[in-house]
N, C-alpha and C. Protein backbone atom coordinates (compact mmCIF):
# COMPACT_ATOMS: atom_id res chain seq x y z
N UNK A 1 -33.11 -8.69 -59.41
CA UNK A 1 -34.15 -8.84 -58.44
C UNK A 1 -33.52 -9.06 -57.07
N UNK A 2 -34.15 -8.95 -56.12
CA UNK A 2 -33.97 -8.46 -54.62
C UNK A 2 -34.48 -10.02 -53.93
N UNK A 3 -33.62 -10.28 -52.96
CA UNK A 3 -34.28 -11.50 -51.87
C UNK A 3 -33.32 -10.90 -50.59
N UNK A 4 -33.78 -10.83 -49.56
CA UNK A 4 -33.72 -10.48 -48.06
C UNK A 4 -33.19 -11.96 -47.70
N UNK A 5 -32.08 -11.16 -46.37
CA UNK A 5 -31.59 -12.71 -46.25
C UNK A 5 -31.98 -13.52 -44.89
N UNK A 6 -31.95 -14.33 -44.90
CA UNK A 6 -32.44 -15.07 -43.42
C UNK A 6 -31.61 -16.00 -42.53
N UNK A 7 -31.58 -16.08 -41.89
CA UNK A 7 -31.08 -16.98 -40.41
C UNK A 7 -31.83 -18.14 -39.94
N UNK A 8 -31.34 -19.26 -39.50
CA UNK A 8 -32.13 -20.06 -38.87
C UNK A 8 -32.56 -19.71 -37.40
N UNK A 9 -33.58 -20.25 -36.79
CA UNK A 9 -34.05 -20.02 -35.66
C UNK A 9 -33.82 -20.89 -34.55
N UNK A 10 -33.28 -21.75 -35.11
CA UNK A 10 -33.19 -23.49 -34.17
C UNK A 10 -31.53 -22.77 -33.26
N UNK A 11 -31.57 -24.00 -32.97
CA UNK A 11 -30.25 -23.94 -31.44
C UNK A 11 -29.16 -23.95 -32.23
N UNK A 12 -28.17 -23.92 -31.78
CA UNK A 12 -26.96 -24.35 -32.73
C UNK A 12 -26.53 -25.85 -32.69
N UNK A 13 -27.68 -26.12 -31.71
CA UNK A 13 -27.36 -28.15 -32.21
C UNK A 13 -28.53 -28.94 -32.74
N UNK A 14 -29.12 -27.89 -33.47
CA UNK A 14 -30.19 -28.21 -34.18
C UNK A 14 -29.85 -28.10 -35.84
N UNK A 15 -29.37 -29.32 -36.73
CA UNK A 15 -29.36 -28.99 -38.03
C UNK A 15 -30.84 -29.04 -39.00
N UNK A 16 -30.92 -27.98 -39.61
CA UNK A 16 -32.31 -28.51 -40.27
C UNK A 16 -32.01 -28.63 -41.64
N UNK A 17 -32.44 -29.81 -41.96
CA UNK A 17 -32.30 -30.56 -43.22
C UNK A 17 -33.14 -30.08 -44.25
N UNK A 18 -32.42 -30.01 -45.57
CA UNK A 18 -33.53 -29.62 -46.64
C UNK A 18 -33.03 -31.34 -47.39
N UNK A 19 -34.54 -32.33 -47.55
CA UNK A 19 -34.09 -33.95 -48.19
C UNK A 19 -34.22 -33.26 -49.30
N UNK A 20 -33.79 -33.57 -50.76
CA UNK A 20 -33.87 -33.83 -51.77
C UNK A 20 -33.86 -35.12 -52.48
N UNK A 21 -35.34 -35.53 -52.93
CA UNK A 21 -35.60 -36.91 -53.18
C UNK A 21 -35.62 -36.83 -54.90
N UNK A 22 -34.82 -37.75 -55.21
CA UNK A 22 -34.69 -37.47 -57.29
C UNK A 22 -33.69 -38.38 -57.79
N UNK A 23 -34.19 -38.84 -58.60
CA UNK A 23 -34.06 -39.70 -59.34
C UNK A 23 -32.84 -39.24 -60.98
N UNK A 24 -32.83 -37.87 -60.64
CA UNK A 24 -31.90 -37.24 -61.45
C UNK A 24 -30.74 -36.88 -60.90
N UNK A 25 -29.58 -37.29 -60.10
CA UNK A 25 -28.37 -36.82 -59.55
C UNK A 25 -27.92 -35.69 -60.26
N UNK A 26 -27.72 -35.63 -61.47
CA UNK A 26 -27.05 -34.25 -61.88
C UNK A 26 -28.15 -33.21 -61.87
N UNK A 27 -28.94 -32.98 -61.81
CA UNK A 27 -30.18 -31.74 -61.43
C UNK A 27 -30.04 -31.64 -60.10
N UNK A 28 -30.39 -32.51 -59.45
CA UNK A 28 -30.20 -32.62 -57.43
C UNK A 28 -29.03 -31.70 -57.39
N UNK A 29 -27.83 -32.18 -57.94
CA UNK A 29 -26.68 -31.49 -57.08
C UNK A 29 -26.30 -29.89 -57.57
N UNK A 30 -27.16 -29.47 -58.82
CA UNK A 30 -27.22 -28.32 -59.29
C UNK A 30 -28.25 -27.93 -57.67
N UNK A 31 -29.15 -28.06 -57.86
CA UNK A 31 -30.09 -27.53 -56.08
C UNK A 31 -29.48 -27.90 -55.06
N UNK A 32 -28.62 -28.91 -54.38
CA UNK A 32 -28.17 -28.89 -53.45
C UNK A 32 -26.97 -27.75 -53.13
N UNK A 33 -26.37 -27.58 -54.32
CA UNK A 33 -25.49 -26.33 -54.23
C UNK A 33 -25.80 -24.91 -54.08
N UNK A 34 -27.05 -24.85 -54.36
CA UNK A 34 -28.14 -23.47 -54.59
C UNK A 34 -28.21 -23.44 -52.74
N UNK A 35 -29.07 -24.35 -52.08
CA UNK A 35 -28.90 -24.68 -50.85
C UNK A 35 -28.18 -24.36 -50.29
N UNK A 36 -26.97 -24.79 -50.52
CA UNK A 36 -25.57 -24.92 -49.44
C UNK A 36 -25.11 -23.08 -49.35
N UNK A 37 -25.14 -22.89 -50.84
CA UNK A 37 -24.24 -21.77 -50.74
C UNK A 37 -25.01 -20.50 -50.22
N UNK A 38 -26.50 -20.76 -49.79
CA UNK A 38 -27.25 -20.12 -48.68
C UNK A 38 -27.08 -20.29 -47.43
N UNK A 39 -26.67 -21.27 -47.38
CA UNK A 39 -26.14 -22.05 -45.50
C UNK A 39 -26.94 -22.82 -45.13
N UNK A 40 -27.58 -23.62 -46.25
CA UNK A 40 -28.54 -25.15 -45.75
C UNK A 40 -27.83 -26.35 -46.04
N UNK A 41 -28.57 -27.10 -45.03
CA UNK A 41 -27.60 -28.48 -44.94
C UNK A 41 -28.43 -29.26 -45.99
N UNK A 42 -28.16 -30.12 -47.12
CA UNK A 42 -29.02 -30.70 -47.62
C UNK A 42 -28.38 -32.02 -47.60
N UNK A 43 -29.56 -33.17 -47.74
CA UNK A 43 -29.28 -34.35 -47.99
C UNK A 43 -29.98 -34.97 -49.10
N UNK A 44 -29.42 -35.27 -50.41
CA UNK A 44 -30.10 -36.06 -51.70
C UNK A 44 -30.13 -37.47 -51.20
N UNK A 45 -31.10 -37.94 -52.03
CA UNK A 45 -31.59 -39.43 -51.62
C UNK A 45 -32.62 -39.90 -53.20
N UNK A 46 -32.53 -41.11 -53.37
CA UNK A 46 -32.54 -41.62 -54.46
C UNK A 46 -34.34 -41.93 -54.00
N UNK A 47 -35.48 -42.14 -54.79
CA UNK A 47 -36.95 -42.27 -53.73
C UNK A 47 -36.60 -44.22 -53.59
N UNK A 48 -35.98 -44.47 -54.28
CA UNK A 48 -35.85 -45.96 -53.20
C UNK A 48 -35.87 -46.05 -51.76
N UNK A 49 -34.49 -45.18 -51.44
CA UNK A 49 -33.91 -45.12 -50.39
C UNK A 49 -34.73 -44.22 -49.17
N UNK A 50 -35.74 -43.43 -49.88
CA UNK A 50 -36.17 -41.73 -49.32
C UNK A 50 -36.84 -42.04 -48.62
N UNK A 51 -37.63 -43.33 -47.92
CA UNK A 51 -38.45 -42.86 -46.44
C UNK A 51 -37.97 -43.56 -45.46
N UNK A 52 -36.74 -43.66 -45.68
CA UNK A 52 -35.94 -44.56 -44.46
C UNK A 52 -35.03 -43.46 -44.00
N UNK A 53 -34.60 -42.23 -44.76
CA UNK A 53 -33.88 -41.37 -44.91
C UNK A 53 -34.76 -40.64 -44.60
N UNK A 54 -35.80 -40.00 -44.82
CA UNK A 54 -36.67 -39.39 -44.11
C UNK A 54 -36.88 -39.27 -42.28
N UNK A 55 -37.17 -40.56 -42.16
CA UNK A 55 -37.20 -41.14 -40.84
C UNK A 55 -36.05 -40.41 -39.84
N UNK A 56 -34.88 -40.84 -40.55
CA UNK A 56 -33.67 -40.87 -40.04
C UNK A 56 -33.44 -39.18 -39.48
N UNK A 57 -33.57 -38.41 -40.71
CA UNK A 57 -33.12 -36.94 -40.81
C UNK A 57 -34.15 -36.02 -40.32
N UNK A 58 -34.83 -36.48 -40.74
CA UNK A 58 -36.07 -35.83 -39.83
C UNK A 58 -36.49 -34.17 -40.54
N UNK A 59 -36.67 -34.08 -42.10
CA UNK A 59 -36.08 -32.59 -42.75
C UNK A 59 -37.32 -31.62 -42.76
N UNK A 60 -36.50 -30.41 -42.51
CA UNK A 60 -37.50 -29.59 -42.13
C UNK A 60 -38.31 -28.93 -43.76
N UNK A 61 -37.73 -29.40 -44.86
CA UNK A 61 -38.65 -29.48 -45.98
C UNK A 61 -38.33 -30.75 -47.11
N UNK A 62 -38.71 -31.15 -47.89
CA UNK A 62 -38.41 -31.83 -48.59
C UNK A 62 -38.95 -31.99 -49.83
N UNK A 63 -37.62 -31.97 -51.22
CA UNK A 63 -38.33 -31.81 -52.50
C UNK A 63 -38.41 -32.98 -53.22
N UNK A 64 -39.30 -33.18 -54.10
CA UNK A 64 -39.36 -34.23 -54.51
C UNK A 64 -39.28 -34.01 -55.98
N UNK A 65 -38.76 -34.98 -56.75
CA UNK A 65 -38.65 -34.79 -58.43
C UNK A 65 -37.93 -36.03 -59.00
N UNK A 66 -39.43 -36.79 -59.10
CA UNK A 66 -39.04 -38.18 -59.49
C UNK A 66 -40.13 -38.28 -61.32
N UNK A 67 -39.09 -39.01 -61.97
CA UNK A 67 -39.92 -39.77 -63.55
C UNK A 67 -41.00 -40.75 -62.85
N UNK A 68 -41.64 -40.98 -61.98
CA UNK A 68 -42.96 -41.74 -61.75
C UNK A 68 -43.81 -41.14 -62.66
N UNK A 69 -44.58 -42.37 -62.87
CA UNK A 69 -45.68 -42.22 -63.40
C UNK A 69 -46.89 -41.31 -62.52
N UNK A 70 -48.20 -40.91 -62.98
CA UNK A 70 -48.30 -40.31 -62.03
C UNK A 70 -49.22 -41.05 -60.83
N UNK A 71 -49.66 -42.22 -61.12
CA UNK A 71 -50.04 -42.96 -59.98
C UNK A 71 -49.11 -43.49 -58.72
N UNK A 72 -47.62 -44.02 -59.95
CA UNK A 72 -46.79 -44.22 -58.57
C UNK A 72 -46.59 -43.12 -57.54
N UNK A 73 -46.20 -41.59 -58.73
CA UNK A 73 -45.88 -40.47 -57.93
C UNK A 73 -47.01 -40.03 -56.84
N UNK A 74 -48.03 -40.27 -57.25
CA UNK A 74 -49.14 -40.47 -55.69
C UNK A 74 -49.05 -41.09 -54.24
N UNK A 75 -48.55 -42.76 -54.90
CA UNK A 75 -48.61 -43.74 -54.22
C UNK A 75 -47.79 -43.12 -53.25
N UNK A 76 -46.26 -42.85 -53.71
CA UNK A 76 -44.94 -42.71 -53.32
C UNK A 76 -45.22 -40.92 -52.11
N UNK A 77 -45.57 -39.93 -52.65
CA UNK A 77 -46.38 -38.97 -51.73
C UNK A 77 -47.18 -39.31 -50.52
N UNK A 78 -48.61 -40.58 -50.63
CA UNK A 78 -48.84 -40.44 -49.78
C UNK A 78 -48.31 -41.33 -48.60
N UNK A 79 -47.16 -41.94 -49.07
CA UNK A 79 -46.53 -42.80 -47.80
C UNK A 79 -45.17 -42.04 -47.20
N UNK A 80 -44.85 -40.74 -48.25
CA UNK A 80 -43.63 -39.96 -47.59
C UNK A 80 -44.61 -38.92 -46.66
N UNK A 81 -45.73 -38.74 -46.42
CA UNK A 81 -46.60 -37.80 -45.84
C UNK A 81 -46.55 -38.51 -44.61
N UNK A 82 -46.60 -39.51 -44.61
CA UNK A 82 -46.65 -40.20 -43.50
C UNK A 82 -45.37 -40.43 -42.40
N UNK A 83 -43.96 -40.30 -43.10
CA UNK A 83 -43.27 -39.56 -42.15
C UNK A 83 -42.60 -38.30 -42.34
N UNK A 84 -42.99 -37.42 -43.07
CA UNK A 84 -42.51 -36.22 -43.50
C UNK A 84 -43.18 -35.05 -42.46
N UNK A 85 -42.78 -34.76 -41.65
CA UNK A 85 -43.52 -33.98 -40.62
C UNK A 85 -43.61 -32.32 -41.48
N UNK A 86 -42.25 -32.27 -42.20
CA UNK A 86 -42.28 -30.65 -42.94
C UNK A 86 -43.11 -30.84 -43.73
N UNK A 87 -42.97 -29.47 -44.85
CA UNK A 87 -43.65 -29.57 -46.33
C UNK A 87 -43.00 -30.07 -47.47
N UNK A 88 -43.80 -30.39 -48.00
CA UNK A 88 -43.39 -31.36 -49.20
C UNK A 88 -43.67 -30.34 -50.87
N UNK A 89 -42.63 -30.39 -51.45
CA UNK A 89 -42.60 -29.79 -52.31
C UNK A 89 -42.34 -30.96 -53.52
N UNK A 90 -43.44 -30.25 -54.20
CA UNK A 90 -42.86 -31.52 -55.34
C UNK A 90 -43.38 -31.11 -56.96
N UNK A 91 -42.02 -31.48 -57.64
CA UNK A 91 -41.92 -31.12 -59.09
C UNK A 91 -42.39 -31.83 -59.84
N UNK A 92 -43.56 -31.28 -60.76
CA UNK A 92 -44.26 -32.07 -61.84
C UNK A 92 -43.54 -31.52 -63.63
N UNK A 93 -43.75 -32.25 -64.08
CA UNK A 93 -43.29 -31.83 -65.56
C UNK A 93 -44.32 -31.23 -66.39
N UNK A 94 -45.72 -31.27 -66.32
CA UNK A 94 -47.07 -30.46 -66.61
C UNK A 94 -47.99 -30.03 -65.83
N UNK A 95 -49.08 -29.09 -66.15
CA UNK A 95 -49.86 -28.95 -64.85
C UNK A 95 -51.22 -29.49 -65.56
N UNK A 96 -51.64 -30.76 -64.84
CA UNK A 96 -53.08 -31.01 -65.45
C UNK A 96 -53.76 -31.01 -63.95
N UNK A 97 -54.97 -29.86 -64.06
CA UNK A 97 -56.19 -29.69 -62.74
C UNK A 97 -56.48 -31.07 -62.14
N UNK A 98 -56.95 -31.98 -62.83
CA UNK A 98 -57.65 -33.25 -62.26
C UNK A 98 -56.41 -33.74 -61.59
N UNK A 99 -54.78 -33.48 -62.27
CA UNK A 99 -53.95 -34.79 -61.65
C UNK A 99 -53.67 -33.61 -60.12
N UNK A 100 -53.31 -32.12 -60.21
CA UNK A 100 -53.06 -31.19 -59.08
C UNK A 100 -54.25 -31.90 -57.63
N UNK A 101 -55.26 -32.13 -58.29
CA UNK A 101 -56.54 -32.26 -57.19
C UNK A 101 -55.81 -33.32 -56.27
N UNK A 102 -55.42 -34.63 -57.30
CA UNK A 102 -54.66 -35.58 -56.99
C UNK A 102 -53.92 -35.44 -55.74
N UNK A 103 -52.93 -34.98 -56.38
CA UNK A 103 -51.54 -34.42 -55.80
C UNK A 103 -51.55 -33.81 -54.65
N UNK A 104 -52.83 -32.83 -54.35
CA UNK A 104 -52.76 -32.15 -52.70
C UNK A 104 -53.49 -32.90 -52.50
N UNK A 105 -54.48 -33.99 -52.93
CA UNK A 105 -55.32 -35.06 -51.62
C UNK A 105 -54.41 -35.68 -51.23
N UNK A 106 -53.01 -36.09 -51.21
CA UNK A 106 -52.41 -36.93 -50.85
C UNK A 106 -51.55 -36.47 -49.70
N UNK A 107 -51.16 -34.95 -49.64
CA UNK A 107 -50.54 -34.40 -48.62
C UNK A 107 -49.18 -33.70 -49.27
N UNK A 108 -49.04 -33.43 -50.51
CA UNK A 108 -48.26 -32.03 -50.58
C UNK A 108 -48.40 -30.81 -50.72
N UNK A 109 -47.57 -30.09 -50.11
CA UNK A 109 -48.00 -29.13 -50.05
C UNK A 109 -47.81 -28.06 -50.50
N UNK A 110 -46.71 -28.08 -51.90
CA UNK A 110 -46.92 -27.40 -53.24
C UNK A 110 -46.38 -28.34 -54.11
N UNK A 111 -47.39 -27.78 -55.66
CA UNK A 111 -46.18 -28.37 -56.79
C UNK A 111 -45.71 -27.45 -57.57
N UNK A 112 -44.47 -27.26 -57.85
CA UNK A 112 -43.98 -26.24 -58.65
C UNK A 112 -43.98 -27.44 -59.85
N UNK A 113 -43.90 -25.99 -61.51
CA UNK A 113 -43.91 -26.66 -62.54
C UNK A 113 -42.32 -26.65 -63.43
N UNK A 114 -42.10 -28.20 -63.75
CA UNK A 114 -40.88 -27.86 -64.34
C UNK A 114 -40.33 -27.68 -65.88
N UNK A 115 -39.37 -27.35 -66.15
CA UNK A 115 -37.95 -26.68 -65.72
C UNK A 115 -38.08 -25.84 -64.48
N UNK A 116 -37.01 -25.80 -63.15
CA UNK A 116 -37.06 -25.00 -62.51
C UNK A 116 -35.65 -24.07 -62.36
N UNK A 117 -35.73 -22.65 -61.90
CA UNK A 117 -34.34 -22.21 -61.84
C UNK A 117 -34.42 -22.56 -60.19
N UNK A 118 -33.01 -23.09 -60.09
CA UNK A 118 -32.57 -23.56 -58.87
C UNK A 118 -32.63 -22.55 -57.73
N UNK A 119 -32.46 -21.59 -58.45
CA UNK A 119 -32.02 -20.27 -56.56
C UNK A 119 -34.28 -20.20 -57.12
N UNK A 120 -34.53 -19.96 -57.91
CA UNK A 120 -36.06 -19.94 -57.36
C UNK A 120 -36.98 -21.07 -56.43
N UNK A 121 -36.32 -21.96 -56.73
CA UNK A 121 -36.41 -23.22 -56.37
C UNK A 121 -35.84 -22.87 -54.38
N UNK A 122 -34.73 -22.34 -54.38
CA UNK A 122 -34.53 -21.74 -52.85
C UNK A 122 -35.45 -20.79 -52.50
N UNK A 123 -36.11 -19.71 -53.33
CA UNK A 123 -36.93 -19.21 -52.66
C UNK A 123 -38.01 -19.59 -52.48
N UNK A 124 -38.93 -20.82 -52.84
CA UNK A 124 -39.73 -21.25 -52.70
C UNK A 124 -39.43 -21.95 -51.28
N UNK A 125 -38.72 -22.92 -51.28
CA UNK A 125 -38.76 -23.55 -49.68
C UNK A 125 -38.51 -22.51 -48.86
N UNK A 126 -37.45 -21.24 -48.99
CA UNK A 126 -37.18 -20.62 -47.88
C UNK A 126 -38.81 -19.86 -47.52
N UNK A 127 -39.35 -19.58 -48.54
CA UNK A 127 -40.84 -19.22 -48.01
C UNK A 127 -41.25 -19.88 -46.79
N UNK A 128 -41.95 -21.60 -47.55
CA UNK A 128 -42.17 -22.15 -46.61
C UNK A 128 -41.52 -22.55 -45.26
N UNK A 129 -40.00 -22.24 -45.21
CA UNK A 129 -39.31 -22.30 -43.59
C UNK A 129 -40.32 -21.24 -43.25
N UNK A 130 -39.87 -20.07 -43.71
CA UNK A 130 -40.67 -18.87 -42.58
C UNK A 130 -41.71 -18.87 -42.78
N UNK A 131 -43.00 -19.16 -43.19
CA UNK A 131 -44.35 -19.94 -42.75
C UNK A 131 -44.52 -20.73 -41.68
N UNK A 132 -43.10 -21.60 -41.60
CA UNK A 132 -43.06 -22.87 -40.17
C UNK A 132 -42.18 -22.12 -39.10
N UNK A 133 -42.10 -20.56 -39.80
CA UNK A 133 -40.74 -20.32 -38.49
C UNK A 133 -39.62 -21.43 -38.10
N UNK A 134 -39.24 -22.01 -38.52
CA UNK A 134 -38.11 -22.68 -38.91
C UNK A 134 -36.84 -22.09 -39.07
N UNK A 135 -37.51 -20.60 -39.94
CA UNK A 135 -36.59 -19.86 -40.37
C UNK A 135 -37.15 -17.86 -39.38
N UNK A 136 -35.60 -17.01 -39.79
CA UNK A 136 -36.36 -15.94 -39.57
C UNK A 136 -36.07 -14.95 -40.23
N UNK A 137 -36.76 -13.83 -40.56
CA UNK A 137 -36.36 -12.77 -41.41
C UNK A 137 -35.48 -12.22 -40.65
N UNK A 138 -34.45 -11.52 -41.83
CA UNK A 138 -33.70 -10.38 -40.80
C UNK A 138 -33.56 -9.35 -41.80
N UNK A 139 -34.71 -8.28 -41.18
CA UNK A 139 -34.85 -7.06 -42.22
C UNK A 139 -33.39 -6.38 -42.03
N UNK A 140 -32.41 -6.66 -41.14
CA UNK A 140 -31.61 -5.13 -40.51
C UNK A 140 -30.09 -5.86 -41.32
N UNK A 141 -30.53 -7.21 -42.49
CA UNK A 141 -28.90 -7.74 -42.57
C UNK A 141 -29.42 -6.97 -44.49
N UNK A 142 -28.10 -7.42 -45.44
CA UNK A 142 -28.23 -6.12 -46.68
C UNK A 142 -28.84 -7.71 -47.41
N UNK A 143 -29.19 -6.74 -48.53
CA UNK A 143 -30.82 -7.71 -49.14
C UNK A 143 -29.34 -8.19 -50.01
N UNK A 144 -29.97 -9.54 -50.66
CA UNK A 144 -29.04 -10.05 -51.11
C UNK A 144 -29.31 -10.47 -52.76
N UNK A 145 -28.67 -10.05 -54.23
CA UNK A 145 -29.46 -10.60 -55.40
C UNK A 145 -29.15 -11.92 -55.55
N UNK A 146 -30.42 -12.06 -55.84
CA UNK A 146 -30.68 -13.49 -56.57
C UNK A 146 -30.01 -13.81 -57.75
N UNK A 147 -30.27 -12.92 -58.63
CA UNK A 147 -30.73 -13.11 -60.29
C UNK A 147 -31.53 -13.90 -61.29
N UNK A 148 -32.88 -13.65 -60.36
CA UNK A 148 -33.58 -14.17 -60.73
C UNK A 148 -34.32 -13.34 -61.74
């Protein structure tokens, strides 16, 4: 399968952060490497630590994939909405309608379902960069496989 490759749009003293908030370190750093080896800067963060780190970094998306229950995982959403200026992506382990309703009243703004493959997992945020223009297409550079 085929993915087109992209460029950032910001200055060159503009880093844009992809947070990764999870409670699983060895999954995180399988996606932070998916990230990097696209040319994103990422920063993992434990959700203890994640809205002070938020604050700080200021990321232009951020994933989330925490064992909360799913009330905490609410709780914990709608106070990272509150300084999360990007989109919020966040990994559930089932899809139940009533808890999804949940989940976007609170302010994210997708949930993917898991197991996830990691480079799909890149094409999902890189979507949402170029939705925020954050990011930009570049039809004229060679399409690049995934293997997805």
């Amino acid at each position: 399968k085929i993915m087109f490759a992209w460029k950032p749009t910001s200055s060159p003293t503009t880093v844009q952060v992809i947070l990764i908030i999870s409670d699983q370190a060895d999954i995180s750093m399988l996606w932070e490497t998916a990230f990097q080896e696209k040319g994103f800067t990422t920063v993992y963060e434990v959700p203890e630590n994640a809205l002070q780190t938020c604050r700080v970094v200021d990321p232009a998306i951020t994933i989330v994939d925490t064992h909360l229950s799913h009330a905490k995982r609410l709780a914990f959403c709608l106070e990272l909405r509150t300084v999360a200026s990007g989109p919020i992506l966040l990994l559930v382990p089932d899809y139940n309608g009533n808890q999804m309703i949940d989940i976007y009243n609170v302010g994210v703004d997708e949930c993917l379902l898991k197991p996830i493959n990691p480079t799909f997992l890149v094409v999902k945020a890189v979507s949402w960069l170029l939705r925020r223009r954050w990011i930009e297409y570049e039809s004229n550079l060679t399409q690049v496989h995934t293997g997805i």
